[in-house]
PDB file of N, CA and C in Angstrom:
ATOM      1  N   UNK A   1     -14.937 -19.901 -25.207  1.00  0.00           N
ATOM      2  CA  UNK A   1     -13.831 -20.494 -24.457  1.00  0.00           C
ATOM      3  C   UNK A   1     -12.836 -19.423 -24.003  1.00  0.00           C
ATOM      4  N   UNK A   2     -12.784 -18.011 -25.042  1.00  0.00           N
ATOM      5  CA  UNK A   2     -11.517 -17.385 -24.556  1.00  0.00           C
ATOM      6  C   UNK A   2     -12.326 -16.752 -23.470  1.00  0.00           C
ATOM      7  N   UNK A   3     -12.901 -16.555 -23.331  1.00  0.00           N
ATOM      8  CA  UNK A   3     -13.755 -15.484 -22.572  1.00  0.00           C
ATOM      9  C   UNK A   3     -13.902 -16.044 -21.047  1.00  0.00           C
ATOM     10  N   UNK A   4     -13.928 -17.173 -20.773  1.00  0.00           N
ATOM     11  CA  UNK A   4     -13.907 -18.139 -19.887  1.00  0.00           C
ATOM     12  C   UNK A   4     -12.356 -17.811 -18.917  1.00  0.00           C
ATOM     13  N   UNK A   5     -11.316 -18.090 -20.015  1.00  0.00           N
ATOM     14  CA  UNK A   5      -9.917 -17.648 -19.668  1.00  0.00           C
ATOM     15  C   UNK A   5      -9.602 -16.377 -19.470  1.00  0.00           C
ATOM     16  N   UNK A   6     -10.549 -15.413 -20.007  1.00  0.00           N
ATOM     17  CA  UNK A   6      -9.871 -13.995 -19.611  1.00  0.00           C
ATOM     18  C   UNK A   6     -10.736 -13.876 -18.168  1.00  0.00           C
ATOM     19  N   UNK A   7     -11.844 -14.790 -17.873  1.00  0.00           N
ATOM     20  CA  UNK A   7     -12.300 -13.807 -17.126  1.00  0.00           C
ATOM     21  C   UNK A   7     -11.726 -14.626 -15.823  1.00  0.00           C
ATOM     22  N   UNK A   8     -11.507 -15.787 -16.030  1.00  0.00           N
ATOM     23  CA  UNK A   8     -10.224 -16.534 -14.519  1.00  0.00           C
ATOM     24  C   UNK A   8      -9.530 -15.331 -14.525  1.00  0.00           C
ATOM     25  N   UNK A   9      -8.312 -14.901 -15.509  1.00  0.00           N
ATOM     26  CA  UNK A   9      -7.119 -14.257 -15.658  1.00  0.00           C
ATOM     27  C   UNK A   9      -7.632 -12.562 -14.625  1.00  0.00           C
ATOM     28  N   UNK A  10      -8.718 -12.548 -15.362  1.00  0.00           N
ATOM     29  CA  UNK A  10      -8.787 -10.886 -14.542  1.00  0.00           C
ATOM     30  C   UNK A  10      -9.192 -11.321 -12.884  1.00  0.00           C
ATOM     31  N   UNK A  11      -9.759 -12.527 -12.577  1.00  0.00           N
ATOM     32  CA  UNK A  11     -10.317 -12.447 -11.414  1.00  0.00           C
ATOM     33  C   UNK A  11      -8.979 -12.648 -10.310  1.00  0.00           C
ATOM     34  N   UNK A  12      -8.197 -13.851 -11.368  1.00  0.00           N
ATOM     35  CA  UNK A  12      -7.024 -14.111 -10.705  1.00  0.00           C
ATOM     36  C   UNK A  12      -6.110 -12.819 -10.467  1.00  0.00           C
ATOM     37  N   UNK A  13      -5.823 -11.569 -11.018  1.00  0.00           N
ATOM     38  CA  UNK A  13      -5.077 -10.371 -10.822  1.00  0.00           C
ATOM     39  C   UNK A  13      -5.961  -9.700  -9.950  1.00  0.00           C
ATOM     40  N   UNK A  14      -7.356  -9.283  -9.862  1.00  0.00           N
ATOM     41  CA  UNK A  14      -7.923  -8.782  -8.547  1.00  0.00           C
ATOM     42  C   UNK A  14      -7.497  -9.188  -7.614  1.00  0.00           C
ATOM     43  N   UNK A  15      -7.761 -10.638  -7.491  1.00  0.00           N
ATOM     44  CA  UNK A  15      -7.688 -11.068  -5.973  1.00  0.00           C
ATOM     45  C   UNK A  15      -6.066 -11.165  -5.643  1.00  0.00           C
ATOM     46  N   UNK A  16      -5.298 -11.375  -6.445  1.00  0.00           N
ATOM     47  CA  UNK A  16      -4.127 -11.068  -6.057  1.00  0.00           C
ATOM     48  C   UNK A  16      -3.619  -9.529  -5.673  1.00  0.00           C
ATOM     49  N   UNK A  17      -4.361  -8.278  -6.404  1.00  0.00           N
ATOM     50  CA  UNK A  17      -4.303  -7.199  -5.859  1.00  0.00           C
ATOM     51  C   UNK A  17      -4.351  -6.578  -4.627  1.00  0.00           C
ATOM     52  N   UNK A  18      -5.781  -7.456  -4.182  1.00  0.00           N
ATOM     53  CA  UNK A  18      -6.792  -7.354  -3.052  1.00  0.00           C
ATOM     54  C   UNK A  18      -6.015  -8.079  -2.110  1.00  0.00           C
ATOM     55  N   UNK A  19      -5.147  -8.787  -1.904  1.00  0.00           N
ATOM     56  CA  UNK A  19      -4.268  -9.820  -0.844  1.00  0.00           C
ATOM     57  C   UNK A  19      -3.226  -8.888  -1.036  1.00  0.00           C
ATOM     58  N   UNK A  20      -2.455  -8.404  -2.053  1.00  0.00           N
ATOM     59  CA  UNK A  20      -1.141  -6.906  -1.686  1.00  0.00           C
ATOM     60  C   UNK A  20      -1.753  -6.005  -0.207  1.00  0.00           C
ATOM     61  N   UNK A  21      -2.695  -5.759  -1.243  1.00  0.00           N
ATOM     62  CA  UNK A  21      -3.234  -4.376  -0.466  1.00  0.00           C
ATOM     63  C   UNK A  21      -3.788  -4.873   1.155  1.00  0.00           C
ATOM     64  N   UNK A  22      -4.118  -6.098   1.258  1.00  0.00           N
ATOM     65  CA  UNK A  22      -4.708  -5.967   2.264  1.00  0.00           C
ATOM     66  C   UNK A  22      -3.541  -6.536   3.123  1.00  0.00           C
ATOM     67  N   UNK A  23      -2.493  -7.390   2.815  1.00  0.00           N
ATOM     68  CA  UNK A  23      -1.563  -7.473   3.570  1.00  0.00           C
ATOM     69  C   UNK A  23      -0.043  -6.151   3.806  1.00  0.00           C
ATOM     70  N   UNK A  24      -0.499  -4.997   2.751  1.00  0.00           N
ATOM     71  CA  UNK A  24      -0.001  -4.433   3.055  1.00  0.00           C
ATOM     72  C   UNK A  24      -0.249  -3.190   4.415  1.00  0.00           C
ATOM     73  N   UNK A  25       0.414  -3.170   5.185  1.00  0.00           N
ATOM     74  CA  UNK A  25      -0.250  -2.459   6.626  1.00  0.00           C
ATOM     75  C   UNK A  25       0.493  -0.946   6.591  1.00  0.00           C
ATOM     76  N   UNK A  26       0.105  -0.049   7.147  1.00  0.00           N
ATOM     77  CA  UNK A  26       0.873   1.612   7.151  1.00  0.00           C
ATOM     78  C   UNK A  26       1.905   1.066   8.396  1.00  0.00           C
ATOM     79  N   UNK A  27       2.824   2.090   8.299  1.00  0.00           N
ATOM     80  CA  UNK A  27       4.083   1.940   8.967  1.00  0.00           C
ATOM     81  C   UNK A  27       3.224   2.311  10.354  1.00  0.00           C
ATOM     82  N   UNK A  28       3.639   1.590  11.528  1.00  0.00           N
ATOM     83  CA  UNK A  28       2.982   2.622  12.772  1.00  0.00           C
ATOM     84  C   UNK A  28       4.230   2.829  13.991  1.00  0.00           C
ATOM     85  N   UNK A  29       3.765   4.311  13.907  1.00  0.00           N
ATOM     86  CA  UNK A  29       5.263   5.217  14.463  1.00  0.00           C
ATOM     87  C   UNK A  29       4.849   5.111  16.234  1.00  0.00           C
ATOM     88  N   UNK A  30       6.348   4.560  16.826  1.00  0.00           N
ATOM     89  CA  UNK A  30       5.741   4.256  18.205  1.00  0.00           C
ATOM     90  C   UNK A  30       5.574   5.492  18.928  1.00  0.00           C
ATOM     91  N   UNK A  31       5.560   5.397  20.112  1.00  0.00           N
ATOM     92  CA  UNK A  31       5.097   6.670  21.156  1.00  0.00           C
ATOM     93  C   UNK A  31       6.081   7.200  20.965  1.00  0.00           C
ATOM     94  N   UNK A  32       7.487   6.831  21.233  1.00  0.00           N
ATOM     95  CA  UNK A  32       8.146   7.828  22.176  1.00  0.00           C
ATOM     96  C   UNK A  32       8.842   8.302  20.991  1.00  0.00           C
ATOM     97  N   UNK A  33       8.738   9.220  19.609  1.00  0.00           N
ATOM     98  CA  UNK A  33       9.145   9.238  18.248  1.00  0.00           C
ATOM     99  C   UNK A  33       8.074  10.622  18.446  1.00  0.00           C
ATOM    100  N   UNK A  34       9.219  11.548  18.334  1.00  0.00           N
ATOM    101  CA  UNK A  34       8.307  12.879  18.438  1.00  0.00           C
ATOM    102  C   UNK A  34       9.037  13.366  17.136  1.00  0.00           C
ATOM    103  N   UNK A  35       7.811  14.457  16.441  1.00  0.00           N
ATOM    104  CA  UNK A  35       8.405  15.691  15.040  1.00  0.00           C
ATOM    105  C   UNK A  35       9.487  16.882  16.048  1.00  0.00           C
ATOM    106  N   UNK A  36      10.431  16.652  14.751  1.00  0.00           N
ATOM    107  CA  UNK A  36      11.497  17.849  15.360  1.00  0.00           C
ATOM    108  C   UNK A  36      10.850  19.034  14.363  1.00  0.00           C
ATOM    109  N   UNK A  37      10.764  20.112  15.275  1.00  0.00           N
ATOM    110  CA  UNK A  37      10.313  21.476  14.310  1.00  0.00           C
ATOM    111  C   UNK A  37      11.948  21.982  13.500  1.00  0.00           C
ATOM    112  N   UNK A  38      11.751  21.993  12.460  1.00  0.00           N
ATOM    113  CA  UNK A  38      12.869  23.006  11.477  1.00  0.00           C
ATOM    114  C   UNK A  38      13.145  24.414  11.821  1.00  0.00           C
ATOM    115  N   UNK A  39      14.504  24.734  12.143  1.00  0.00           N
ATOM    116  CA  UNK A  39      15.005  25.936  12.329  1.00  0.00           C
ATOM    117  C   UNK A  39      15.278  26.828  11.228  1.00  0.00           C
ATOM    118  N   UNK A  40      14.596  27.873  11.218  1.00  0.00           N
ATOM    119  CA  UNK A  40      14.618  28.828   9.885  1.00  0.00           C
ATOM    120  C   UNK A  40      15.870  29.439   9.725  1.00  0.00           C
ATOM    121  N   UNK A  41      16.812  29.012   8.985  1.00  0.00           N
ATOM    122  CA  UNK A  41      18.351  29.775   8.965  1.00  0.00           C
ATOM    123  C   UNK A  41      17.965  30.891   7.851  1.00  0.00           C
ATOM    124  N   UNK A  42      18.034  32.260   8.054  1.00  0.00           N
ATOM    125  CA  UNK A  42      17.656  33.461   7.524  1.00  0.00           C
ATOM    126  C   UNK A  42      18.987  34.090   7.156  1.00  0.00           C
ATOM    127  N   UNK A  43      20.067  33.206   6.415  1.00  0.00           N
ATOM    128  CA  UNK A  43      21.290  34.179   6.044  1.00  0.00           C
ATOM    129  C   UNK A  43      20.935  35.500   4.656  1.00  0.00           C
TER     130      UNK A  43
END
């Protein structure tokens, strides 16, 4: 019987993992968002 319940419990935390991750998306940086190059201050 416990074994029954652990193994809902683990399936239930995968798939809740698996729905984070998959609703989590990368930030996406638009076009006009350019890298500024760093100026080497040499005091």
């Amino acid at each position: 019987m416990w074994i029954v319940l652990f193994i809902v419990a683990v399936l239930f935390v995968l798939g809740s993992a698996l729905i984070l991750l998959r609703s989590a998306k990368m930030p996406e940086i638009p076009d006009n968002v350019k890298a500024q190059s760093y100026e080497e201050d040499d005091d």
